[in-house]
C-alpha atoms as a PDB file:
ATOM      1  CA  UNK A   1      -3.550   5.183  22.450  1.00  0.00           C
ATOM      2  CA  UNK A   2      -1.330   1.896  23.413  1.00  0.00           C
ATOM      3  CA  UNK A   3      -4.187   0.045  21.172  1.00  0.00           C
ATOM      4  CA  UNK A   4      -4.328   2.444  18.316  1.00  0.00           C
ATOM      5  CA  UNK A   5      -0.631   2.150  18.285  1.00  0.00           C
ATOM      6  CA  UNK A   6      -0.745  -1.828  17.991  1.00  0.00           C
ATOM      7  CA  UNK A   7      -3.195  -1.945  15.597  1.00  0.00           C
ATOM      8  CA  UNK A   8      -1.049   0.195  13.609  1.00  0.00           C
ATOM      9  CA  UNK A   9       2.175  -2.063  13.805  1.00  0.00           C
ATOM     10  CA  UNK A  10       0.071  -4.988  13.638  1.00  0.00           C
ATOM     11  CA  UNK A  11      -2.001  -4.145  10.338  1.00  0.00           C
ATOM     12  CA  UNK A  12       1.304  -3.341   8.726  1.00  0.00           C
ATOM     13  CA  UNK A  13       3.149  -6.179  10.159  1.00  0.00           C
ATOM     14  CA  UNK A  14       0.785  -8.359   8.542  1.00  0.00           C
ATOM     15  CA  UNK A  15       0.518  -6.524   5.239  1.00  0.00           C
ATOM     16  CA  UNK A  16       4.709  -7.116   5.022  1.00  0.00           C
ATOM     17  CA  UNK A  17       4.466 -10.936   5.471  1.00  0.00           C
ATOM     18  CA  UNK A  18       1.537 -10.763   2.333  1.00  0.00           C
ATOM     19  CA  UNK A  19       3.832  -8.629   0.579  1.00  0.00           C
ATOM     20  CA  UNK A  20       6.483 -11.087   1.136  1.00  0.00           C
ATOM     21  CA  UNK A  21       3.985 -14.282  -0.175  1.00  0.00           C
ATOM     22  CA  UNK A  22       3.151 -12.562  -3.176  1.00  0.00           C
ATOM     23  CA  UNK A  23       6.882 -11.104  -4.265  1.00  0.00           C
ATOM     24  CA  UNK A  24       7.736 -15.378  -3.529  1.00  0.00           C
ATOM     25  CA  UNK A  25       4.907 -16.647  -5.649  1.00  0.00           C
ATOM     26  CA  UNK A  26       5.446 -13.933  -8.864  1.00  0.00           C
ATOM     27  CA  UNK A  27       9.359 -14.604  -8.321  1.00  0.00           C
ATOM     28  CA  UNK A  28       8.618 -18.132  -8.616  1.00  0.00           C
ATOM     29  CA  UNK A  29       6.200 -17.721 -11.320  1.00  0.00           C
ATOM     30  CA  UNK A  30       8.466 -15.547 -13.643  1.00  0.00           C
ATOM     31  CA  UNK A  31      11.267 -17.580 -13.291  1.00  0.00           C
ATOM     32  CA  UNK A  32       9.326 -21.101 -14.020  1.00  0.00           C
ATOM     33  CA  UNK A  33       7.540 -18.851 -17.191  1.00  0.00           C
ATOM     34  CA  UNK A  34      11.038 -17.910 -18.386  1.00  0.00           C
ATOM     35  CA  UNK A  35      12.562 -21.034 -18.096  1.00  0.00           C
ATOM     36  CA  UNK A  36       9.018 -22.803 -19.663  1.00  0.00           C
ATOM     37  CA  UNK A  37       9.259 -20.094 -22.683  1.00  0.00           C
ATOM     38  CA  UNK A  38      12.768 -20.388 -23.356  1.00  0.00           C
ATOM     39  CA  UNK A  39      13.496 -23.730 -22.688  1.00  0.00           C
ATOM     40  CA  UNK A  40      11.015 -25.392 -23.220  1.00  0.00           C
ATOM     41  CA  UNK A  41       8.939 -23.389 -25.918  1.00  0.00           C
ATOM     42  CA  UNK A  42       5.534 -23.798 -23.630  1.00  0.00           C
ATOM     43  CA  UNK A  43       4.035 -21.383 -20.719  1.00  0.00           C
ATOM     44  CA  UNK A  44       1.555 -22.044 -18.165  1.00  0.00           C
ATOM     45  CA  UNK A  45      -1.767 -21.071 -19.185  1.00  0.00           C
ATOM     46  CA  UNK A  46      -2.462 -17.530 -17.221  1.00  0.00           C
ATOM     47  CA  UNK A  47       0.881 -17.396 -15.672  1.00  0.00           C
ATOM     48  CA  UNK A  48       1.499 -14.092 -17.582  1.00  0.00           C
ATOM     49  CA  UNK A  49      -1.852 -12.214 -16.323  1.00  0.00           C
ATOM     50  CA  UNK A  50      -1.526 -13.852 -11.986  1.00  0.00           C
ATOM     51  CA  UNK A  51       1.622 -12.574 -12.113  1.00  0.00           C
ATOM     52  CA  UNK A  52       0.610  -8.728 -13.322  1.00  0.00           C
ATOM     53  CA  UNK A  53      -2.685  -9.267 -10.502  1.00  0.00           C
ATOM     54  CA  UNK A  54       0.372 -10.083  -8.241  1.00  0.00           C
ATOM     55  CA  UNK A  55       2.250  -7.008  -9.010  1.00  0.00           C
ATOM     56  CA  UNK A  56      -0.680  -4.916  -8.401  1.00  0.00           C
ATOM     57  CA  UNK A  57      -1.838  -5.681  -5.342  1.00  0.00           C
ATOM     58  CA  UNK A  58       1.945  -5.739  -4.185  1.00  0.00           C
ATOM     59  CA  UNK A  59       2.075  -2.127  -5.681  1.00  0.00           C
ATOM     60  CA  UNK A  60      -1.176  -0.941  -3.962  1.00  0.00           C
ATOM     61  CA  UNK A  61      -0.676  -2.508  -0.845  1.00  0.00           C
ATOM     62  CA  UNK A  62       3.245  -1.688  -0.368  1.00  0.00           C
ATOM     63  CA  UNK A  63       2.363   2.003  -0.705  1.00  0.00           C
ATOM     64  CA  UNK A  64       0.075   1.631   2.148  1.00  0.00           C
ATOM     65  CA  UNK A  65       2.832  -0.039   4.192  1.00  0.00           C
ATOM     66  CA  UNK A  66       5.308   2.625   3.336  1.00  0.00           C
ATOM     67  CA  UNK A  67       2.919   5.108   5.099  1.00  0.00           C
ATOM     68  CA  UNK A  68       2.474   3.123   7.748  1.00  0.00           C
ATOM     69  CA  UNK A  69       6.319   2.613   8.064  1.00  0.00           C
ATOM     70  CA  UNK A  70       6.808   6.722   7.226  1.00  0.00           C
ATOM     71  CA  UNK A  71       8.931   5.369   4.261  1.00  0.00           C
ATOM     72  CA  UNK A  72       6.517   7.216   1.653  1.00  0.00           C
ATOM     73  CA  UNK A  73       7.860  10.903  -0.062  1.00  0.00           C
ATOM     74  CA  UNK A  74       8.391  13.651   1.997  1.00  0.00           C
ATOM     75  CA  UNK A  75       9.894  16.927   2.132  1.00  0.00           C
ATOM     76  CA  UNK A  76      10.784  17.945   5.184  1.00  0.00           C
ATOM     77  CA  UNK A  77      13.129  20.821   4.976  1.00  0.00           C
ATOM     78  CA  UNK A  78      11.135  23.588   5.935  1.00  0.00           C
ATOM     79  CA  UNK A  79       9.473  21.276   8.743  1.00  0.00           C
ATOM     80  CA  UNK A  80      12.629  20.056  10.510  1.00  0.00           C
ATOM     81  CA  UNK A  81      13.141  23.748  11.213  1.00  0.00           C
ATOM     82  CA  UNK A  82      10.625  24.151  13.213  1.00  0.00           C
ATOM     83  CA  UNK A  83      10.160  23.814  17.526  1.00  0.00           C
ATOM     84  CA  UNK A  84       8.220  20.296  17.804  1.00  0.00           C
ATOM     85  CA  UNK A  85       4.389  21.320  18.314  1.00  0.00           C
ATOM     86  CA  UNK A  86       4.572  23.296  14.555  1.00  0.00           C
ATOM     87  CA  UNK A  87       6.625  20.288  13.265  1.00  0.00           C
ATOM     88  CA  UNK A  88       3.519  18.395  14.854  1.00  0.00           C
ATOM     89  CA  UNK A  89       1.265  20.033  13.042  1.00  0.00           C
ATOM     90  CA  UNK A  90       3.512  20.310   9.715  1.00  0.00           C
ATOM     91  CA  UNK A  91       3.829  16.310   9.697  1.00  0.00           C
ATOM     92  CA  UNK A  92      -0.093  15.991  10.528  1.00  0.00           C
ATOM     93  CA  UNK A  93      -1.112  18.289   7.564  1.00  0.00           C
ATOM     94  CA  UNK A  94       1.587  16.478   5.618  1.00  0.00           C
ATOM     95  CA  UNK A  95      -0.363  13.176   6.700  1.00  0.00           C
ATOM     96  CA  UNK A  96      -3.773  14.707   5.798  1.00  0.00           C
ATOM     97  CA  UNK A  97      -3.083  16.201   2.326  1.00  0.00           C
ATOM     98  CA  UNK A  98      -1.878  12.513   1.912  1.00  0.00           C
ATOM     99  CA  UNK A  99      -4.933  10.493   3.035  1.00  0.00           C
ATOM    100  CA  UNK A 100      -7.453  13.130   0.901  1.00  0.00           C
ATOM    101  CA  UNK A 101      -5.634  11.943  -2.343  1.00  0.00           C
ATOM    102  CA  UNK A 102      -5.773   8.039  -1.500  1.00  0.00           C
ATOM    103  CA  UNK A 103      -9.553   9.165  -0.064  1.00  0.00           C
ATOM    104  CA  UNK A 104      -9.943  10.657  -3.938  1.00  0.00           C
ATOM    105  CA  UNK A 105      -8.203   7.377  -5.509  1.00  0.00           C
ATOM    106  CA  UNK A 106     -10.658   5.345  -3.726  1.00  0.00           C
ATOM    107  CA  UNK A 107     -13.559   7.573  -4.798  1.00  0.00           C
ATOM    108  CA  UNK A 108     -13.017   7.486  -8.017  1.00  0.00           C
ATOM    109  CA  UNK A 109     -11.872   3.551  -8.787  1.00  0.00           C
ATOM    110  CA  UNK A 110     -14.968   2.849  -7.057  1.00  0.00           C
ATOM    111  CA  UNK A 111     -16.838   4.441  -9.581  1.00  0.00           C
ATOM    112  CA  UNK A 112     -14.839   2.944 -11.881  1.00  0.00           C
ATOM    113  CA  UNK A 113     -15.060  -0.913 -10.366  1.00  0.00           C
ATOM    114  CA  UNK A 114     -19.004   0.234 -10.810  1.00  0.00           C
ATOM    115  CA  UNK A 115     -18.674   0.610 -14.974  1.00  0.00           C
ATOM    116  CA  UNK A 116     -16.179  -1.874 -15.369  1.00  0.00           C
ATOM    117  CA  UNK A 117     -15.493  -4.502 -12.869  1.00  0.00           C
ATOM    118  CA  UNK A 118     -17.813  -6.856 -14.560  1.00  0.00           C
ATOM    119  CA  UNK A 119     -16.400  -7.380 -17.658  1.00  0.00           C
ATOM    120  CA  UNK A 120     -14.770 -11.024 -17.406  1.00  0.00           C
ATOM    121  CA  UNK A 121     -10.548 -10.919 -16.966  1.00  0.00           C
ATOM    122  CA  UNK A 122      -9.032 -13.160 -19.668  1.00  0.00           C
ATOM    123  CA  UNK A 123      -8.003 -15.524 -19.039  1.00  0.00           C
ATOM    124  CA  UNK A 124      -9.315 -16.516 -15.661  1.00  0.00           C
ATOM    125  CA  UNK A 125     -12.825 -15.486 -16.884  1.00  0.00           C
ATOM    126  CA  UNK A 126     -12.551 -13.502 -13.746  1.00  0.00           C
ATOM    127  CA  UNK A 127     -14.754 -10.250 -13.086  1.00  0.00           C
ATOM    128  CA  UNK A 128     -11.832  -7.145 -13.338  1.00  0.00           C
ATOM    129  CA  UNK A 129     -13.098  -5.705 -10.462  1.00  0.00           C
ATOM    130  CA  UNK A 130     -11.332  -8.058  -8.376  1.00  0.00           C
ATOM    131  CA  UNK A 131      -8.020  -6.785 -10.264  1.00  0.00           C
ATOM    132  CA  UNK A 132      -8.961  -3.535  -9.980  1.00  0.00           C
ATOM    133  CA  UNK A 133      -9.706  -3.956  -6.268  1.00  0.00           C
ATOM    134  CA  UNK A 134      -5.975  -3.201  -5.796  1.00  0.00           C
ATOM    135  CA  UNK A 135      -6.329   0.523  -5.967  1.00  0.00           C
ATOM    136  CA  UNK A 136      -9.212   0.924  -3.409  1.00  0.00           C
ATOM    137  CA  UNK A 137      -7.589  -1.650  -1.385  1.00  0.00           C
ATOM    138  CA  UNK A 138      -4.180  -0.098  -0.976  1.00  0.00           C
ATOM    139  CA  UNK A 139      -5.706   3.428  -0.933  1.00  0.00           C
ATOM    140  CA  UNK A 140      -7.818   3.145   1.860  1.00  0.00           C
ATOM    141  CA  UNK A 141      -5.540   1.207   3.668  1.00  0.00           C
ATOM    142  CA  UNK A 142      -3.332   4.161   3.296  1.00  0.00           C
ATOM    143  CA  UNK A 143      -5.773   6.810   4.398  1.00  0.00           C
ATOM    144  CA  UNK A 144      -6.303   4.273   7.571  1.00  0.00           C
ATOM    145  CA  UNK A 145      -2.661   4.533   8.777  1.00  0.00           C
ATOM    146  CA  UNK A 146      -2.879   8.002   7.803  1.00  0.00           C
ATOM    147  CA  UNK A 147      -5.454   8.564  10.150  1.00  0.00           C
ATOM    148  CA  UNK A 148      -3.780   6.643  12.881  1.00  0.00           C
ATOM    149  CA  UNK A 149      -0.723   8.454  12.167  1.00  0.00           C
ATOM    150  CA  UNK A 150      -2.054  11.432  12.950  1.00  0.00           C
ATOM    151  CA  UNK A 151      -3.802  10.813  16.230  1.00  0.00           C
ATOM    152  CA  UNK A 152      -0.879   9.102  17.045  1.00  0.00           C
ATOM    153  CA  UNK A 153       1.699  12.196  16.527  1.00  0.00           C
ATOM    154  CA  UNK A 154      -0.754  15.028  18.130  1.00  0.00           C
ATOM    155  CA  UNK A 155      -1.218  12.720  21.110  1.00  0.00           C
ATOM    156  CA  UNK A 156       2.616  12.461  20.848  1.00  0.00           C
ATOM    157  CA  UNK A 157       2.431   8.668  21.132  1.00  0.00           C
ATOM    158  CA  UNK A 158       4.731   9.162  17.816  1.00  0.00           C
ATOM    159  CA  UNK A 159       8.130  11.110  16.943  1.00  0.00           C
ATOM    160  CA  UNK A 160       8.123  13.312  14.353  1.00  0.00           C
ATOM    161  CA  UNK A 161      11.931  13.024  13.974  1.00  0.00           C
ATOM    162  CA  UNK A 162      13.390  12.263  10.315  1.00  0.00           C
ATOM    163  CA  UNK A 163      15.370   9.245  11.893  1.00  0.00           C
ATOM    164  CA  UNK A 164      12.991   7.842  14.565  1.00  0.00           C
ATOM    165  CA  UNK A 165      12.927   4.362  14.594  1.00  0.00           C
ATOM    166  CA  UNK A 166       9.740   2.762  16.283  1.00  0.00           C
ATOM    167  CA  UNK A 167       9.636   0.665  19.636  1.00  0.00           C
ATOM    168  CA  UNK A 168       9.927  -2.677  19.192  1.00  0.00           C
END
């Protein structure tokens, strides 16, 4: 379970640090587009559409993380009442209903990648598909730590406390 565990602060670990490369480059990007549309009446040609391709895969791939770092929604009233092995169970299911919708998101983009992923992206000349690889991307990297998270807590290799913070 010591592996499982790394792999899960690893994976996310390295997620963050894209997350943080791609925030840098669109920050960049908008504020040399602003200053190149404003000041200078000119724009860099696709600027505009790498930063939206940024913003989605930061989107997609952020959600995963904030599983991984048990930062996504939850509701936990009801759960926090409970005697640990229920709350166990409660955060597992919790976990589960979670990784069947991403398992549905990535289900049904694929079949969507399949009918229109080929069409170029202007104005790259790009297939869309690789834009729309976001969703799959970040989905079933969320079902993944979803899955790990729940081996992880019914081995009790993690806390299912509100305010746990994770050895370093």
């Amino acid at each position: 379970m010591g592996f499982l565990k790394k792999i899960d602060n690893g994976l996310a670990t390295i997620l963050e640090w894209i997350l943080v490369g791609l925030f840098m480059v669109f920050f960049a990007l908008v504020c040399i587009l602003v200053v190149l549309r404003y000041g200078f009446n000119d724009t860099i040609y696709g600027g505009n559409e790498f930063v939206t391709i940024a913003f989605l895969f930061t989107s997609a791939l952020g959600a995963a993380v904030g599983v991984a770092r048990r930062e996504h929604i939850a509701i936990t009233v009801f759960a926090d009442m409970l005697s640990e092995w229920p709350k166990r169970l409660a955060f597992s299911l919790q976990l589960a209903l979670v990784a069947i919708i991403n398992g549905y998101m990535v289900y049904y983009s694929w079949n969507w990648i399949k009918l229109t992923g080929h069409t170029p992206w202007q104005p790259f000349d790009w297939p869309q598909g690789i834009v729309q690889a976001a969703i799959p991307v970040g989905c079933g990297l969320a079902v993944l730590f979803c899955v790990i998270k729940i081996i992880l807590t019914l081995s009790r290799r993690e806390s299912v406390d509100l305010l746990w913070v994770p050895d370093e």
